[in-house]
PDB file of N, CA and C in Angstrom:
ATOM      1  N   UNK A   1       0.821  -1.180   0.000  1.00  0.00           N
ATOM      2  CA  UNK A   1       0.000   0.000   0.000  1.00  0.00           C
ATOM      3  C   UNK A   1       0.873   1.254   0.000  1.00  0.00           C
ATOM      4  N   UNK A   2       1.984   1.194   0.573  1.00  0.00           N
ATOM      5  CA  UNK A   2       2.983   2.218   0.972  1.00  0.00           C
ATOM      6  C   UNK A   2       3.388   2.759  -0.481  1.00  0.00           C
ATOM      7  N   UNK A   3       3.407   2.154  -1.236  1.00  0.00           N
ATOM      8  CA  UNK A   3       4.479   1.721  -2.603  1.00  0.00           C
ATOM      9  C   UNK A   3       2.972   2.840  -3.539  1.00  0.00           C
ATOM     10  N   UNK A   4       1.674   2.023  -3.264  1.00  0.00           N
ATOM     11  CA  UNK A   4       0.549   2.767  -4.545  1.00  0.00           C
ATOM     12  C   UNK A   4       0.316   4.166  -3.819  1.00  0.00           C
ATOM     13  N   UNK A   5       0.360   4.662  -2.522  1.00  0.00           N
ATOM     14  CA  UNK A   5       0.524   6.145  -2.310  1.00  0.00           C
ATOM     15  C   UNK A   5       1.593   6.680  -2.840  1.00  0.00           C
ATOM     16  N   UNK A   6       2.862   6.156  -2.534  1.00  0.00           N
ATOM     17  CA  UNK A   6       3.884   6.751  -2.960  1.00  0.00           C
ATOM     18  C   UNK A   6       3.950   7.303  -4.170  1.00  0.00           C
ATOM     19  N   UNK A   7       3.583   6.611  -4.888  1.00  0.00           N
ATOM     20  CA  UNK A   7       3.623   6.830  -6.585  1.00  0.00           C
ATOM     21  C   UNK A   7       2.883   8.019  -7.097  1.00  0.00           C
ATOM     22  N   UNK A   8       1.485   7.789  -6.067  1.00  0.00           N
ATOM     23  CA  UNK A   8       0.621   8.562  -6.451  1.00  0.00           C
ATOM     24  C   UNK A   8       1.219  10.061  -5.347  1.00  0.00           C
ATOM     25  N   UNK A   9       2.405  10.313  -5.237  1.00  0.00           N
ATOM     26  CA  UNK A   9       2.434  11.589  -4.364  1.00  0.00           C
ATOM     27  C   UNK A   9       2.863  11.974  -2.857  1.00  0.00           C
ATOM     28  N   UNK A  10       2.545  10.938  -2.607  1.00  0.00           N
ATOM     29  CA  UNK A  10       2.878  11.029  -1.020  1.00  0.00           C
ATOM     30  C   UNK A  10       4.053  10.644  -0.696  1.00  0.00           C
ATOM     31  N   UNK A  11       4.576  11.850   0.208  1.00  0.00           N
ATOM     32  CA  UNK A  11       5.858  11.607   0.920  1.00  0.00           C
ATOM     33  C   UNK A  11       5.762  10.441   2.136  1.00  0.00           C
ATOM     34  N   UNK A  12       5.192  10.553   2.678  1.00  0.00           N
ATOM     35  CA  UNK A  12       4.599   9.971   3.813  1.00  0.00           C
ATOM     36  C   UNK A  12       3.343   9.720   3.821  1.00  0.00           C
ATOM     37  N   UNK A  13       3.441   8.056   4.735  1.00  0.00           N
ATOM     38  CA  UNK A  13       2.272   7.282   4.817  1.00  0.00           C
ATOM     39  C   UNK A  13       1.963   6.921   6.304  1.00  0.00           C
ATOM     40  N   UNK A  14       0.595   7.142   6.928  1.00  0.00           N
ATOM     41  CA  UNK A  14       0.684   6.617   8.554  1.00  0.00           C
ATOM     42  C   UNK A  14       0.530   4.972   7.990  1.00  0.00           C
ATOM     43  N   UNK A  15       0.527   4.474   8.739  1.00  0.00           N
ATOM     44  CA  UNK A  15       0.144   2.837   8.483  1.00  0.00           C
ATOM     45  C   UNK A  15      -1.519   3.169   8.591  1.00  0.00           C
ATOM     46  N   UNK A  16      -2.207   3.696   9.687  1.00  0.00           N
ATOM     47  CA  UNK A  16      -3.661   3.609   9.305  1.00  0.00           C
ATOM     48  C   UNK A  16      -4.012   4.005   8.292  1.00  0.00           C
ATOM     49  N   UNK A  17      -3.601   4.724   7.218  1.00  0.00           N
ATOM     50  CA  UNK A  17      -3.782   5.156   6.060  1.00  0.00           C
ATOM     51  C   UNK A  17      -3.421   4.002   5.238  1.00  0.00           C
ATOM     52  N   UNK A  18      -2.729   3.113   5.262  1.00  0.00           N
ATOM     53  CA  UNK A  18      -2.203   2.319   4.683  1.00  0.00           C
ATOM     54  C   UNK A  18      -3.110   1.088   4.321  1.00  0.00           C
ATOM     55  N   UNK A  19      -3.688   1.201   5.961  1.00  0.00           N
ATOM     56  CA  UNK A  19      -4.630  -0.247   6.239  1.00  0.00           C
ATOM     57  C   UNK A  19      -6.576   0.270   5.866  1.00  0.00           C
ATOM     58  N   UNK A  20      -6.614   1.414   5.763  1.00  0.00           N
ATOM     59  CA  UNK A  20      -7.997   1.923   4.881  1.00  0.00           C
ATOM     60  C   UNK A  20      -7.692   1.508   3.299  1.00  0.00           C
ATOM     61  N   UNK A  21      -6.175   1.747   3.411  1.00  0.00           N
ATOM     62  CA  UNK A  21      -6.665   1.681   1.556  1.00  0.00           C
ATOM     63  C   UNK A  21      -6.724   0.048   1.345  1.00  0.00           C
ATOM     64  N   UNK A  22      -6.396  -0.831   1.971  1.00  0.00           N
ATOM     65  CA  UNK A  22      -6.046  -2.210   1.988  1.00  0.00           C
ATOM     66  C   UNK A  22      -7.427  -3.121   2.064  1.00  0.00           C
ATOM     67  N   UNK A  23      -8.076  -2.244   3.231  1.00  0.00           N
ATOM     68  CA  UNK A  23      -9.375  -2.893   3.469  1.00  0.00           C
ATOM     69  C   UNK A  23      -9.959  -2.072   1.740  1.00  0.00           C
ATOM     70  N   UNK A  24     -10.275  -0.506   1.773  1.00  0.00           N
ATOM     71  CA  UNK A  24     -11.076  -0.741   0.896  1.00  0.00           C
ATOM     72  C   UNK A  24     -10.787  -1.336  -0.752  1.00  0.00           C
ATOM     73  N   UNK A  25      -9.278  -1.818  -1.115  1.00  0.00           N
ATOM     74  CA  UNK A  25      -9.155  -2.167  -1.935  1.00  0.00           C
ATOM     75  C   UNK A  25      -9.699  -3.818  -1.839  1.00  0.00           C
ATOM     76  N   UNK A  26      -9.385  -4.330  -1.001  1.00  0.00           N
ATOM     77  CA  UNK A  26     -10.062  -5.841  -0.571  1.00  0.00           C
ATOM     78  C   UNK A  26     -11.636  -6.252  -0.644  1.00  0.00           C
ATOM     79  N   UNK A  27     -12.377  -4.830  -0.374  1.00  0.00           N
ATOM     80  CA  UNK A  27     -13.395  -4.721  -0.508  1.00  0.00           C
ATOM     81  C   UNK A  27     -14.180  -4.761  -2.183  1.00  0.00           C
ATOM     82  N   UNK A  28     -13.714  -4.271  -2.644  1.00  0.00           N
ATOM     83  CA  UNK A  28     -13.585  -3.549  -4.090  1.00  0.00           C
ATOM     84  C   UNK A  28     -13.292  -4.986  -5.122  1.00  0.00           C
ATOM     85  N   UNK A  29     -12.056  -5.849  -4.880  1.00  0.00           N
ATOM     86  CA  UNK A  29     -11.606  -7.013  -5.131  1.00  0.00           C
ATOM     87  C   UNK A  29     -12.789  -8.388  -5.102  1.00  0.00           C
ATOM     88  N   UNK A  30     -13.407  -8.624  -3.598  1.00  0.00           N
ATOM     89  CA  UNK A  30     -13.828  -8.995  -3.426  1.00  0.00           C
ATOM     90  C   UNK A  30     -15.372  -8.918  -4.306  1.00  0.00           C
ATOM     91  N   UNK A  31     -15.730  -7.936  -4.817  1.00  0.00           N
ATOM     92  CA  UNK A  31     -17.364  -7.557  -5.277  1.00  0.00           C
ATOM     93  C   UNK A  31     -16.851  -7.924  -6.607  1.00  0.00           C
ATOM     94  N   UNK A  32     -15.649  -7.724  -7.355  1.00  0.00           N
ATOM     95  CA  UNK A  32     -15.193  -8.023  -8.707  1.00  0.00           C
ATOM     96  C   UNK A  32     -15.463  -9.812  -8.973  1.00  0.00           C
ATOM     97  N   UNK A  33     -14.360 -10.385  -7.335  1.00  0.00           N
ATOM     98  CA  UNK A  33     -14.389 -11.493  -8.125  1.00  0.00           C
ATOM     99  C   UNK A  33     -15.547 -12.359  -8.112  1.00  0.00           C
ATOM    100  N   UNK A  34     -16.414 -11.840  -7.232  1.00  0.00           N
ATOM    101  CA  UNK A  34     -18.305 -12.366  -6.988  1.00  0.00           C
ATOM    102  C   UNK A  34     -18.305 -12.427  -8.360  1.00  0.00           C
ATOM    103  N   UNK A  35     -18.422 -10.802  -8.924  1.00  0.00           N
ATOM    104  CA  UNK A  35     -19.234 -11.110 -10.266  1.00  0.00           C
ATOM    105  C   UNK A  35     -18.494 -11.770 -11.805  1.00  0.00           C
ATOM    106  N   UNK A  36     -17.070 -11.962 -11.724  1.00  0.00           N
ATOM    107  CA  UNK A  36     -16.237 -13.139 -12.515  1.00  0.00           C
ATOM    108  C   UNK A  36     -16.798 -14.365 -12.281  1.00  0.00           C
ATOM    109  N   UNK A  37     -17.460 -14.635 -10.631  1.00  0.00           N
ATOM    110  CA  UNK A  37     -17.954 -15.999 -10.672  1.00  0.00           C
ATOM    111  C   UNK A  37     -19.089 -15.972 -11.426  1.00  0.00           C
ATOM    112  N   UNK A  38     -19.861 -15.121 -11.251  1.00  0.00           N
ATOM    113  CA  UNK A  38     -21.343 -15.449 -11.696  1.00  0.00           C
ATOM    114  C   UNK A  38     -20.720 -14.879 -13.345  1.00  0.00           C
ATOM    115  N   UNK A  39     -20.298 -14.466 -13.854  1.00  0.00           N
ATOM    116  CA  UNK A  39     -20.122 -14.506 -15.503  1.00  0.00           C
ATOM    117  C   UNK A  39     -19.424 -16.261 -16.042  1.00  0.00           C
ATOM    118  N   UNK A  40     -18.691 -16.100 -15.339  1.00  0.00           N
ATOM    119  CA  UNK A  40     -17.957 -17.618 -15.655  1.00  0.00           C
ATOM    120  C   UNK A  40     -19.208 -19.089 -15.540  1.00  0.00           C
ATOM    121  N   UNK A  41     -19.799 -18.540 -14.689  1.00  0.00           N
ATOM    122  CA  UNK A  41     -21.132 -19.998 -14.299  1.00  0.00           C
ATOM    123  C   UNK A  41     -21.868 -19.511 -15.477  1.00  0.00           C
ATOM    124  N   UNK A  42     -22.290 -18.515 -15.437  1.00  0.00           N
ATOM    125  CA  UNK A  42     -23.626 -18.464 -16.868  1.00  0.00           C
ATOM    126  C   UNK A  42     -23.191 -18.508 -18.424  1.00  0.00           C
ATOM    127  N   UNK A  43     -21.303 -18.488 -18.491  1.00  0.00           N
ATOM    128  CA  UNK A  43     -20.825 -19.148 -19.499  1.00  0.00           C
ATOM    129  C   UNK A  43     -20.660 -20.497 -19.406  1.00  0.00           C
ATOM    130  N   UNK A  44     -21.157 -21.378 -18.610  1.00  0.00           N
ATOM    131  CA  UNK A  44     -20.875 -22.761 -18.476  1.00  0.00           C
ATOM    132  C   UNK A  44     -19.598 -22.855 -17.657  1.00  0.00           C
ATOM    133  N   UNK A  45     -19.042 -22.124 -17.277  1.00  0.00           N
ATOM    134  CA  UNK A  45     -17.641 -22.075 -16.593  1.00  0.00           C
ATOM    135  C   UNK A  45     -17.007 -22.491 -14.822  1.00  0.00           C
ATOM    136  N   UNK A  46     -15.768 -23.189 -14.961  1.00  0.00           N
ATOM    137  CA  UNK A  46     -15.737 -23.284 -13.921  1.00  0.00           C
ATOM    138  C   UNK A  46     -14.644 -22.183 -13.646  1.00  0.00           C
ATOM    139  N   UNK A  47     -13.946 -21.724 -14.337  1.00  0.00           N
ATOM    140  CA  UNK A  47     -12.298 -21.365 -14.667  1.00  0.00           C
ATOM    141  C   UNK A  47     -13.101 -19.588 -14.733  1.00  0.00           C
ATOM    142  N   UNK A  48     -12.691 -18.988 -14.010  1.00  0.00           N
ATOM    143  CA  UNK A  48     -12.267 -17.964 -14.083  1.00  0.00           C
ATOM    144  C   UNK A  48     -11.461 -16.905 -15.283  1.00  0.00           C
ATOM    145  N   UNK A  49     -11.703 -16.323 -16.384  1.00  0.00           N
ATOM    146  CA  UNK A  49     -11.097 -15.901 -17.025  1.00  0.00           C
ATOM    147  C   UNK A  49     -10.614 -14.106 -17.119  1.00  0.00           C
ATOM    148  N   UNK A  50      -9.745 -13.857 -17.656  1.00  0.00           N
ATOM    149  CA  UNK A  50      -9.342 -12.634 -17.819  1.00  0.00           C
ATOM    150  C   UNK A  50     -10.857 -11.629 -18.036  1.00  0.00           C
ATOM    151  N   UNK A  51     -11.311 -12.161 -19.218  1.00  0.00           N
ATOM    152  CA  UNK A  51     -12.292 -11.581 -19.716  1.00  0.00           C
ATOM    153  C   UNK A  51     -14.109 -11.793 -18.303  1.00  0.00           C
ATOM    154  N   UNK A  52     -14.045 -12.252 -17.812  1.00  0.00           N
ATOM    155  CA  UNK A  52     -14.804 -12.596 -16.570  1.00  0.00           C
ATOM    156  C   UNK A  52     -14.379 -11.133 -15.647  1.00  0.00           C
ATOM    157  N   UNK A  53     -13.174 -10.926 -15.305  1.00  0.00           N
ATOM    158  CA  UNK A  53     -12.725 -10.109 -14.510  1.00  0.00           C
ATOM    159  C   UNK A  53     -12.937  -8.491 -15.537  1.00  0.00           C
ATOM    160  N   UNK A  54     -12.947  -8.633 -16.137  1.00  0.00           N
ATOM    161  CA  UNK A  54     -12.464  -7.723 -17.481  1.00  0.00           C
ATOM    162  C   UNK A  54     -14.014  -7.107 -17.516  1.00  0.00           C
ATOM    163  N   UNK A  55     -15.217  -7.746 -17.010  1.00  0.00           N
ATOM    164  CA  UNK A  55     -16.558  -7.980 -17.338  1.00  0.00           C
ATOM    165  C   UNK A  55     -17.351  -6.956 -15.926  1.00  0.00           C
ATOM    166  N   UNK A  56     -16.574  -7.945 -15.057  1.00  0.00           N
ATOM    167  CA  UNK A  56     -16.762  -7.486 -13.729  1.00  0.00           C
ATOM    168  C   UNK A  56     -16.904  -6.212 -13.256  1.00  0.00           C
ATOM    169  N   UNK A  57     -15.690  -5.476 -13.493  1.00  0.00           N
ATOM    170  CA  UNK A  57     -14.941  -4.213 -13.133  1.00  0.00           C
ATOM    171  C   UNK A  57     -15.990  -3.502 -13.860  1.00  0.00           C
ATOM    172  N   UNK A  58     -16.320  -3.507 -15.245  1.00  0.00           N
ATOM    173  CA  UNK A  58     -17.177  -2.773 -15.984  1.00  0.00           C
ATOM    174  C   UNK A  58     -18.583  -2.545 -15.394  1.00  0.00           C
ATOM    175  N   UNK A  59     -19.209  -3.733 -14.835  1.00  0.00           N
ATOM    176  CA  UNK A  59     -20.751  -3.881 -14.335  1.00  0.00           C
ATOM    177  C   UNK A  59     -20.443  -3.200 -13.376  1.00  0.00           C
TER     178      UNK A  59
END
């Protein structure tokens, strides 16, 4: 997390800042790969694909 502030600007990072962006990126992750599952099942799928994730992010 330290590393994607940095980039984006920041000299300095508290760690609680660190651990908001962690949770809400986990959060964010988590709702993506729900809906890769449910694209991959209603393609007949068990496998996870690029394009599943690719699908996700968009909806």
């Amino acid at each position: 997390m330290d590393k994607i502030l940095k980039k984006s600007g920041a000299e300095r990072v508290s760690d609680s800042a660190k651990e908001e962006l962690k949770v809400y990126l986990e959060e964010i992750a988590e709702t993506v790969s729900i809906n890769a599952v449910k694209l991959a099942g209603h393609a007949g799928r068990k496998t996870i694909k690029a394009s599943d994730v690719t699908l996700a992010i968009k909806s």
